[in-house]
C-alpha atoms as a PDB file:
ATOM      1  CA  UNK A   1    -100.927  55.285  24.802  1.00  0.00           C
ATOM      2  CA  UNK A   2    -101.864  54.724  21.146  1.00  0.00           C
ATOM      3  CA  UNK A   3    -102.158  51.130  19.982  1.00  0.00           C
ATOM      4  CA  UNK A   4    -100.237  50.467  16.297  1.00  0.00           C
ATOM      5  CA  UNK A   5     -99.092  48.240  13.982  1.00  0.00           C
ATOM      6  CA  UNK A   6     -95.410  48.468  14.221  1.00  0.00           C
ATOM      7  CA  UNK A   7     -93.493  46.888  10.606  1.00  0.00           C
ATOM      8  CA  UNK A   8     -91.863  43.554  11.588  1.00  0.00           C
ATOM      9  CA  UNK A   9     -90.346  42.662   8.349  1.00  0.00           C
ATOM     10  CA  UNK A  10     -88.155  44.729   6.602  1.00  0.00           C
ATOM     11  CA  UNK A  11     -90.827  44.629   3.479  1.00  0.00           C
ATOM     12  CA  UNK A  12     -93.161  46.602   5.993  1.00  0.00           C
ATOM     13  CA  UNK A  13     -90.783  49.251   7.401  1.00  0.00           C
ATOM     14  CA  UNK A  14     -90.365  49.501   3.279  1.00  0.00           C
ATOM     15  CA  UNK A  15     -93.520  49.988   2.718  1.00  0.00           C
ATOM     16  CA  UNK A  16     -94.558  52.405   5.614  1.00  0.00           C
ATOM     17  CA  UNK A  17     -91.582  54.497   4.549  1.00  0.00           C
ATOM     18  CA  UNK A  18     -92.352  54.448   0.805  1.00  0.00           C
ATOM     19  CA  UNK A  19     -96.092  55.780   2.647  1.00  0.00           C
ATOM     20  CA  UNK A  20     -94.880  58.253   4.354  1.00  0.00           C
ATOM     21  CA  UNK A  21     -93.350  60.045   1.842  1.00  0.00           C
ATOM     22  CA  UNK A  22     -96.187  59.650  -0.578  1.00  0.00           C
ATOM     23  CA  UNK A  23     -98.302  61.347   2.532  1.00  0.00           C
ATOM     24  CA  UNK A  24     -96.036  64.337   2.773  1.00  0.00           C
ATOM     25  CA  UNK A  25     -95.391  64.764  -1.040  1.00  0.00           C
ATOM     26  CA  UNK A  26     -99.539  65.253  -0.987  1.00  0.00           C
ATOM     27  CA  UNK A  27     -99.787  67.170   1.750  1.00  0.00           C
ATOM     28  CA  UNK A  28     -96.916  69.744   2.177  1.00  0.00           C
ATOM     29  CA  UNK A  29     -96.963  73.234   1.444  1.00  0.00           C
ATOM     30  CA  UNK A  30     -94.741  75.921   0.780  1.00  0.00           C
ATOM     31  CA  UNK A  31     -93.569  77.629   3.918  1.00  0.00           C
ATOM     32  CA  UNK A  32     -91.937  80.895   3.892  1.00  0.00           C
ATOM     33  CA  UNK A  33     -90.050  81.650   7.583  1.00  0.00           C
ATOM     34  CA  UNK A  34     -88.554  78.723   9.921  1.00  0.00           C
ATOM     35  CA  UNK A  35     -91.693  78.733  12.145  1.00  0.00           C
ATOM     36  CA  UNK A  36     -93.842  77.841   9.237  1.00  0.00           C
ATOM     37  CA  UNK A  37     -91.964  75.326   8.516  1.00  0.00           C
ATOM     38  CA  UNK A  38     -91.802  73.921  11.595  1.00  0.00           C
ATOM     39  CA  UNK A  39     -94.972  74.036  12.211  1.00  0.00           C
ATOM     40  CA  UNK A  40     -96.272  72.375   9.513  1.00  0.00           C
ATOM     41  CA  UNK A  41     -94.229  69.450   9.623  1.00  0.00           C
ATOM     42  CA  UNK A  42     -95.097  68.693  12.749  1.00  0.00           C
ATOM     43  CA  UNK A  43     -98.630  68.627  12.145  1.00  0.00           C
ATOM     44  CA  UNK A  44     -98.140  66.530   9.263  1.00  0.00           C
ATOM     45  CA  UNK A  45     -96.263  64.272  11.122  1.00  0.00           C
ATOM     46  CA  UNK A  46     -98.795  64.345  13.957  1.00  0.00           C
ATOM     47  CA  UNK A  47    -101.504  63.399  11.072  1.00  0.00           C
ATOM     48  CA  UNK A  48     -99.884  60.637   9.574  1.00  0.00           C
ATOM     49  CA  UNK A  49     -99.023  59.147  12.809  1.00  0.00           C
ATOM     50  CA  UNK A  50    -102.702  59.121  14.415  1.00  0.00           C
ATOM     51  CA  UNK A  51    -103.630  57.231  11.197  1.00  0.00           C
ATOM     52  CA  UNK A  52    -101.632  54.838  12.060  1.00  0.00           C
ATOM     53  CA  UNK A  53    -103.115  54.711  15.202  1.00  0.00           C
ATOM     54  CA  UNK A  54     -99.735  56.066  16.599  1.00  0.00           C
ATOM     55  CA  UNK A  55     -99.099  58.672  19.674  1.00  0.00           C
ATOM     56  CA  UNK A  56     -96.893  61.421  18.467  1.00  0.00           C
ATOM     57  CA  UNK A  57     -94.345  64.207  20.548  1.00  0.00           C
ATOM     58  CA  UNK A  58     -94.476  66.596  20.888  1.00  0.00           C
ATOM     59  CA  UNK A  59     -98.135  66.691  21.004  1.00  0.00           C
ATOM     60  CA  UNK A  60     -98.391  70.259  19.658  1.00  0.00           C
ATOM     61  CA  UNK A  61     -96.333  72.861  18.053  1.00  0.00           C
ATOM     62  CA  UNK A  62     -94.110  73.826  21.135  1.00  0.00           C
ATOM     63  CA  UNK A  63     -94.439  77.432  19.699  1.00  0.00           C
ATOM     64  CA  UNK A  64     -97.647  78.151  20.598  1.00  0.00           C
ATOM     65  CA  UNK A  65     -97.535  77.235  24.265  1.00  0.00           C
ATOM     66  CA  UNK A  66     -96.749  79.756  26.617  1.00  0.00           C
ATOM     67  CA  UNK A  67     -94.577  77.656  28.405  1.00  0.00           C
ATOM     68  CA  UNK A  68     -91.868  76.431  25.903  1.00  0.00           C
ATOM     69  CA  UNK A  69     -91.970  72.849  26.086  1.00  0.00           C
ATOM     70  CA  UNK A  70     -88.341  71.575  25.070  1.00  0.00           C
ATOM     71  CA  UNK A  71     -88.601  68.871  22.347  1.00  0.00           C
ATOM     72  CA  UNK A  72     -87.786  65.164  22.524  1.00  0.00           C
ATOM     73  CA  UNK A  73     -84.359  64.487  21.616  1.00  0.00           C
ATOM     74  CA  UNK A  74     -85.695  63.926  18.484  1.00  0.00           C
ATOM     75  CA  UNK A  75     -87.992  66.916  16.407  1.00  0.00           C
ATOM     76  CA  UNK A  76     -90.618  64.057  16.263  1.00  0.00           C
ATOM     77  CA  UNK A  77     -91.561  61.071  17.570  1.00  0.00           C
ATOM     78  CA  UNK A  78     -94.588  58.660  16.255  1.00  0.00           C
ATOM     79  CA  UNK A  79     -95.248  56.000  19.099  1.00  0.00           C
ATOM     80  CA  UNK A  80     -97.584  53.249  19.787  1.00  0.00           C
ATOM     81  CA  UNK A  81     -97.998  50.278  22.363  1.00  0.00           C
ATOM     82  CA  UNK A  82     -95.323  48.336  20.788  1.00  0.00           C
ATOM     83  CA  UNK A  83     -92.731  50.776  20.178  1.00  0.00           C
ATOM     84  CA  UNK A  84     -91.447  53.553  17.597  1.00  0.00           C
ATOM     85  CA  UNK A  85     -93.194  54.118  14.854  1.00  0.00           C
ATOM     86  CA  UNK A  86     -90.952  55.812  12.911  1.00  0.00           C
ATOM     87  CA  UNK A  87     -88.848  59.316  13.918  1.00  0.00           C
ATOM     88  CA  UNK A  88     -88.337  62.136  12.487  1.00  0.00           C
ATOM     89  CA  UNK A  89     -85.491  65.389  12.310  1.00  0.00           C
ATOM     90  CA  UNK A  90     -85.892  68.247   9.922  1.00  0.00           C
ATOM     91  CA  UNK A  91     -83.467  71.151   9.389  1.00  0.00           C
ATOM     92  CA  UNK A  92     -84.202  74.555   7.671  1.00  0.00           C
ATOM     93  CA  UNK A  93     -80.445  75.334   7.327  1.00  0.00           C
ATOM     94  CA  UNK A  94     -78.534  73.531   4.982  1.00  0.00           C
ATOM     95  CA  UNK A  95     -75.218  74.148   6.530  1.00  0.00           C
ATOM     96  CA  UNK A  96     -72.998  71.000   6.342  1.00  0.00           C
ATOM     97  CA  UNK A  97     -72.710  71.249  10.854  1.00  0.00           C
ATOM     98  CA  UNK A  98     -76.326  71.560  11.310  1.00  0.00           C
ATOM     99  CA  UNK A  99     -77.583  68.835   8.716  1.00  0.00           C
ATOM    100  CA  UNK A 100     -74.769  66.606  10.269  1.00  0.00           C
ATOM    101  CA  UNK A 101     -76.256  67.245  13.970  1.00  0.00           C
ATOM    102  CA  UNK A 102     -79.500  66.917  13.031  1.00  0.00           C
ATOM    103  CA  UNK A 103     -79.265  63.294  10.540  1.00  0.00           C
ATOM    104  CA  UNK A 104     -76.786  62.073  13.527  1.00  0.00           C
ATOM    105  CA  UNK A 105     -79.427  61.544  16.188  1.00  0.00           C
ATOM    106  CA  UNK A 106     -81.257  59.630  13.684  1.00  0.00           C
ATOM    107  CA  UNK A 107     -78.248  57.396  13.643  1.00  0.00           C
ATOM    108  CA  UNK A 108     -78.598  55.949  16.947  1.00  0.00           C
ATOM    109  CA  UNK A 109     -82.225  56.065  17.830  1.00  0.00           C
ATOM    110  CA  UNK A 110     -84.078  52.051  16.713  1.00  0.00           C
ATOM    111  CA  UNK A 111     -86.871  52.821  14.649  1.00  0.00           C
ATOM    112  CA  UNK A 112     -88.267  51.204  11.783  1.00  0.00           C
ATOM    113  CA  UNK A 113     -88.453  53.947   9.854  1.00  0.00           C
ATOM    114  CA  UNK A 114     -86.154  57.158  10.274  1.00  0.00           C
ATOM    115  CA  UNK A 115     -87.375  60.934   8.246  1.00  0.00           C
ATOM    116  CA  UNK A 116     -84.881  63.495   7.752  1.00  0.00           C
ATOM    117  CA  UNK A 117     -86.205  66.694   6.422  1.00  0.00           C
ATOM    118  CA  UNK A 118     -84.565  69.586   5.118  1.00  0.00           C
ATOM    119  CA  UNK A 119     -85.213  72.585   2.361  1.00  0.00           C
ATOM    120  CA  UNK A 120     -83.527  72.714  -1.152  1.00  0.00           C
ATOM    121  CA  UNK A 121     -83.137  75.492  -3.561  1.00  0.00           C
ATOM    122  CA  UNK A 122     -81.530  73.936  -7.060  1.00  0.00           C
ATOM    123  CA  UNK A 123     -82.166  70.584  -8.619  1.00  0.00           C
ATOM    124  CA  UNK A 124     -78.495  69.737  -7.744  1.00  0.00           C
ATOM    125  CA  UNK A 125     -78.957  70.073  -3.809  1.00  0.00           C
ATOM    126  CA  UNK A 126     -80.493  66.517  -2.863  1.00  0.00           C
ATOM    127  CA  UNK A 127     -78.185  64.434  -4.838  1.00  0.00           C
ATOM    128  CA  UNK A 128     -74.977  66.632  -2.972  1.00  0.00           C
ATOM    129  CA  UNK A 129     -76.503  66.454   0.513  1.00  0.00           C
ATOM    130  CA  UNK A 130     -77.319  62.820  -0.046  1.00  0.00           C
ATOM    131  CA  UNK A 131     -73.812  62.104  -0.445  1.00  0.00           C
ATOM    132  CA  UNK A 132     -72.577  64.195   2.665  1.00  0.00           C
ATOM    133  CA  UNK A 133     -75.030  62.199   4.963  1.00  0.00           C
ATOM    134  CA  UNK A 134     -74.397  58.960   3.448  1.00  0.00           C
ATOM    135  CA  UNK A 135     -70.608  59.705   3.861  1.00  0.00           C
ATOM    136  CA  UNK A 136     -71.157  61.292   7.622  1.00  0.00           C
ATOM    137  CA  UNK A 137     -73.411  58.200   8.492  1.00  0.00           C
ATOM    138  CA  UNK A 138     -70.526  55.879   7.440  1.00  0.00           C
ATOM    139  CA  UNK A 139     -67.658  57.535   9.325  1.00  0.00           C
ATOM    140  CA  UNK A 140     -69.912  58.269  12.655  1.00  0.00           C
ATOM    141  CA  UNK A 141     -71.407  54.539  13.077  1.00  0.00           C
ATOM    142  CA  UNK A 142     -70.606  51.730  11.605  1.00  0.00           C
ATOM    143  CA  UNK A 143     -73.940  49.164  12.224  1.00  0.00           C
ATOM    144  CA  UNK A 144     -77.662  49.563  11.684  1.00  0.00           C
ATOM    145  CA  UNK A 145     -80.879  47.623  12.542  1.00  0.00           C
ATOM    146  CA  UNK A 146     -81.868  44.899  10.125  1.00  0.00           C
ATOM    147  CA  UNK A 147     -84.648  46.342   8.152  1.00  0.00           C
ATOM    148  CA  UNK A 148     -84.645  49.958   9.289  1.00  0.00           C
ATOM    149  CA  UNK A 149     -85.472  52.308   6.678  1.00  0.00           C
ATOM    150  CA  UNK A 150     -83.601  55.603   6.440  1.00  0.00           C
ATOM    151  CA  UNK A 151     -85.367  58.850   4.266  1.00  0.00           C
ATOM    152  CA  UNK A 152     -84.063  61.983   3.139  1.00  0.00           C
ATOM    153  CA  UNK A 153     -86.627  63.861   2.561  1.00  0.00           C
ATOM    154  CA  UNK A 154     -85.801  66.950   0.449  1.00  0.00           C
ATOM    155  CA  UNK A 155     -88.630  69.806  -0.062  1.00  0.00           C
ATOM    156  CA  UNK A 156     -87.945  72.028  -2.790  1.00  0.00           C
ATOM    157  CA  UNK A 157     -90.814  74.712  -4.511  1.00  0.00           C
ATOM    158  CA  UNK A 158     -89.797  75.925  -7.872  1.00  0.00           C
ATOM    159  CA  UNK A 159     -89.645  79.839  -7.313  1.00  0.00           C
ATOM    160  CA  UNK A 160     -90.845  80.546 -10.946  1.00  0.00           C
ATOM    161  CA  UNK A 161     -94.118  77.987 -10.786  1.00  0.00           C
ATOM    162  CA  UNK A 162     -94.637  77.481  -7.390  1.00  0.00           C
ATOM    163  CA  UNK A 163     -94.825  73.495  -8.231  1.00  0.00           C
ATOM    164  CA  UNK A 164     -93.973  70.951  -5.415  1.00  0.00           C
ATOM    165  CA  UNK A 165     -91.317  69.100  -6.972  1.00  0.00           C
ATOM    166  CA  UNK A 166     -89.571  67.202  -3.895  1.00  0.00           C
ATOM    167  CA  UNK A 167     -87.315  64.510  -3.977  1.00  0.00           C
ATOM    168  CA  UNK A 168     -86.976  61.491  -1.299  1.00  0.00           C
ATOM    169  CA  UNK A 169     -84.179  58.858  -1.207  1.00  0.00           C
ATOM    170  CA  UNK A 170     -84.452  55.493   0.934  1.00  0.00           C
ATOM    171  CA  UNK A 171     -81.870  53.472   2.233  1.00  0.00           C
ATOM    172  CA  UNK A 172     -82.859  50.787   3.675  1.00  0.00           C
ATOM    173  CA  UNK A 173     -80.409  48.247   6.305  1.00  0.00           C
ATOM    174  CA  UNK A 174     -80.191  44.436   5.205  1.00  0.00           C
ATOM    175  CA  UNK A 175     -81.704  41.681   6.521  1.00  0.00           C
ATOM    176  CA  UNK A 176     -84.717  41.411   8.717  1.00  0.00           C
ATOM    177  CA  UNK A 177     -86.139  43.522  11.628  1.00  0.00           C
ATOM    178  CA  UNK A 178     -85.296  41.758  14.641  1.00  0.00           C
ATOM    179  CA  UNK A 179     -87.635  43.099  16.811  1.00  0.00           C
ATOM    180  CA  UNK A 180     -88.732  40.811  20.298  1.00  0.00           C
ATOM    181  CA  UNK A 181     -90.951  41.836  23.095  1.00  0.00           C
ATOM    182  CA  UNK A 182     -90.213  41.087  26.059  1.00  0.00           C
ATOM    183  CA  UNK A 183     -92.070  37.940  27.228  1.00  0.00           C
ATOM    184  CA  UNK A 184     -94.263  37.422  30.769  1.00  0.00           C
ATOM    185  CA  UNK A 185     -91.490  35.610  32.565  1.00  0.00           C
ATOM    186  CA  UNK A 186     -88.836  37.731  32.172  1.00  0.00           C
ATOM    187  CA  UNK A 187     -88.394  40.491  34.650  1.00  0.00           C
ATOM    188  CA  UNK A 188     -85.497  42.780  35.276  1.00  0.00           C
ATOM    189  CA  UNK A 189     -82.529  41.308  37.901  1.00  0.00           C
ATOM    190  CA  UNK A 190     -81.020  42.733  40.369  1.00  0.00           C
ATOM    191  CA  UNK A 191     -77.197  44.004  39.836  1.00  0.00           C
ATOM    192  CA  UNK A 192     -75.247  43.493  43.154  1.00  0.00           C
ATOM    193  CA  UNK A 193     -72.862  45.631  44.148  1.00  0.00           C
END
């Protein structure tokens, strides 16, 4: 297993957020069909998460293997010694029931830093999603982790440029992370029945 530097202040799952989507505004491309897309997210993912010295799953694009792995319950997961690194969903449709099913399992999963991805068409797309999720994640669940950071990350290509001109919103939960390892003298007890 990878060896990382997990955040553990809420200033650092900031800032490795606010990294993240600096790395994938540089680095994405325009992707024409689903599998593109996809694909190419996942290897970006992959990327950022071996410079951080994190593990990532799945390993490879699931496509390409003969035998269809099935994914994690989560599109992608960046992992080192200590814990998550950050996970990731990312939806090609934008229908309301799919976005919701796919931001949801971001909702209960503790990582420092949670990616949702999805495709936009018109300038007025991300600010109307946003508001869906945000409204969704407040009727679904009602309490966070201290310091997680949340991202929706929204690519959209200008069809009459070609320009890259995504947009990325943070929220981020108050207070700070509160994350403990388990120490050398604890060990798990036994439950009578």
């Amino acid at each position: 297993m990878s060896r990382c530097d997990l955040p553990t202040t809420s200033t650092q799952s900031k800032a490795l957020a606010v990294e993240l989507v600096q790395f994938l505004k540089k680095n994405i491309k325009n992707t024409k069909i689903r599998s593109e897309w996809s694909a190419q997210n996942f290897r970006l993912l992959r990327k950022f998460a071996r410079m951080k010295g994190a593990g990532g799953y799945p390993t490879s694009d699931p496509r390409n293997s003969k035998k269809r792995k099935a994914l994690f319950l989560w599109d992608f997961v960046a992992y080192g010694g200590k814990g998550l690194l950050f996970v990731a969903e990312s939806e090609w449709e934008k229908k309301d029931a799919g976005l919701k099913h796919d931001f949801e399992k971001l909702l209960y999963v503790r990582s420092p830093v949670k990616l949702f991805m999805c495709r936009m068409k018109t300038g007025q797309e991300p600010a109307e999603v946003k508001a869906k999720l945000l409204r969704y994640m407040r009727s679904v669940c009602s309490y966070y982790s201290a310091g997680e950071v949340f991202i929706l990350y929204f690519v959209w290509w200008s069809i009459t440029d070609g320009k890259n001109r995504d947009v990325a919103y943070y929220l981020q939960i108050p207070g700070e992370s509160e994350h403990v390892e388990v120490g050398r003298n604890q060990d798990f007890k036994r439950i009578d029945f």
